[in-house]
Protein backbone atom coordinates (compact mmCIF):
# COMPACT_ATOMS: atom_id res chain seq x y z
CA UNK A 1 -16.62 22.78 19.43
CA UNK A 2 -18.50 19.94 20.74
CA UNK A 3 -20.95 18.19 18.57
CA UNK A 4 -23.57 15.57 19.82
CA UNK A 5 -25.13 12.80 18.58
CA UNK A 6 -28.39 12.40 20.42
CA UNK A 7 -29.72 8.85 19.78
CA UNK A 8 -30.12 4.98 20.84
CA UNK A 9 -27.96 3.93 18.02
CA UNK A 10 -30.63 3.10 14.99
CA UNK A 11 -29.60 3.10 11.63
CA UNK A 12 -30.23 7.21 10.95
CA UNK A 13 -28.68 8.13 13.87
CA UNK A 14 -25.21 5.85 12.92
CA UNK A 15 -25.54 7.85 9.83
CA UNK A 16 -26.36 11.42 11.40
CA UNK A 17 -23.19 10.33 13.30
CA UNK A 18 -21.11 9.77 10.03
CA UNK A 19 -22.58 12.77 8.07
CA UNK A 20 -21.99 15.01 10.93
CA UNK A 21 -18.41 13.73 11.00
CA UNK A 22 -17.74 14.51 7.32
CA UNK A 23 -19.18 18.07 7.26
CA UNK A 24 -17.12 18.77 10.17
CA UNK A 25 -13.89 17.17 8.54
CA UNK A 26 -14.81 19.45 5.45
CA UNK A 27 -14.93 22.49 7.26
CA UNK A 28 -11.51 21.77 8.55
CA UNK A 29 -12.53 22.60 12.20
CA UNK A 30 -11.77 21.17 15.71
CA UNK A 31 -14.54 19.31 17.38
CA UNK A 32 -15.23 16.63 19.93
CA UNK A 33 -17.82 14.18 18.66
CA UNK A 34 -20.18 12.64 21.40
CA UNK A 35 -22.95 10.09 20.96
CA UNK A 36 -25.59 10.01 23.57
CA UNK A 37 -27.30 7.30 23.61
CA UNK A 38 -28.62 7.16 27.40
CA UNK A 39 -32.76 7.78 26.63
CA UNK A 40 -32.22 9.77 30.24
CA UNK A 41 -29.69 12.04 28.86
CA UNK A 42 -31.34 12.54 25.10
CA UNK A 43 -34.68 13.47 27.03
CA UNK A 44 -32.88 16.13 29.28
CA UNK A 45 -32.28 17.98 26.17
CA UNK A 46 -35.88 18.09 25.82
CA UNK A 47 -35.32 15.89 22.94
CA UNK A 48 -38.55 13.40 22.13
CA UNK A 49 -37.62 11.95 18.65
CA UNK A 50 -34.42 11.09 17.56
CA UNK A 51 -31.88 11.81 15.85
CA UNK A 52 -30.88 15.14 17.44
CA UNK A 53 -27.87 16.98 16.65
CA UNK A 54 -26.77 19.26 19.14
CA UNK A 55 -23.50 21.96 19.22
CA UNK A 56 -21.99 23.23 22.08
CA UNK A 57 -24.95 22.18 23.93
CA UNK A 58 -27.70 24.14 21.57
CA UNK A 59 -30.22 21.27 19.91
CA UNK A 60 -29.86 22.25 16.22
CA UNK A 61 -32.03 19.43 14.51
CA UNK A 62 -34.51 16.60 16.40
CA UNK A 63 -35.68 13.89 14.77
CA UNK A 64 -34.13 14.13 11.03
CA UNK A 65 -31.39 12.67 8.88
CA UNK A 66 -29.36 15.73 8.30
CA UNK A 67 -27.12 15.73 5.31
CA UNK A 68 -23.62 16.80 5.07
CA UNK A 69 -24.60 20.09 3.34
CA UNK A 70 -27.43 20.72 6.36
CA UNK A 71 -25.14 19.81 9.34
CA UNK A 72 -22.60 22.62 7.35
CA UNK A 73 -24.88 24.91 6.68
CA UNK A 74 -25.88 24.73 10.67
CA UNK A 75 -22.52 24.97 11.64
CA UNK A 76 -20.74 27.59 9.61
């Protein structure tokens, strides 16, 4: 599973990072965690207001702090 990270590196996306890195730890699952921080390559997603979380390519979430329980709840 690849999980990414779309964002310029504020303070909510350094924390979507983290959060998103926990729930996946949790669920005991293999993933490759990516940040994208190129505004180029966020915007390609069609992604306007970070953060964004995407998975395997799919935007799940633009533009919110998603907690641990969220980012699981997306992903299981």
């Amino acid at each position: 599973m690849k999980v990414q990270i779309l964002g310029t590196g504020c303070p909510k996306c350094r924390q979507l990072e983290g959060n998103a890195r926990k729930a996946l730890d949790e669920l005991g699952l293999e993933f490759e965690l990516e940040k994208v921080s190129d505004i180029n390559e966020i915007m390609k997603f069609g992604v306007m207001m970070t953060p964004g979380l995407a998975v395997d390519g799919e935007v799940k979430a633009v533009g919110k702090l998603l907690s641990v329980d969220e980012i699981k709840a997306l992903i299981a």
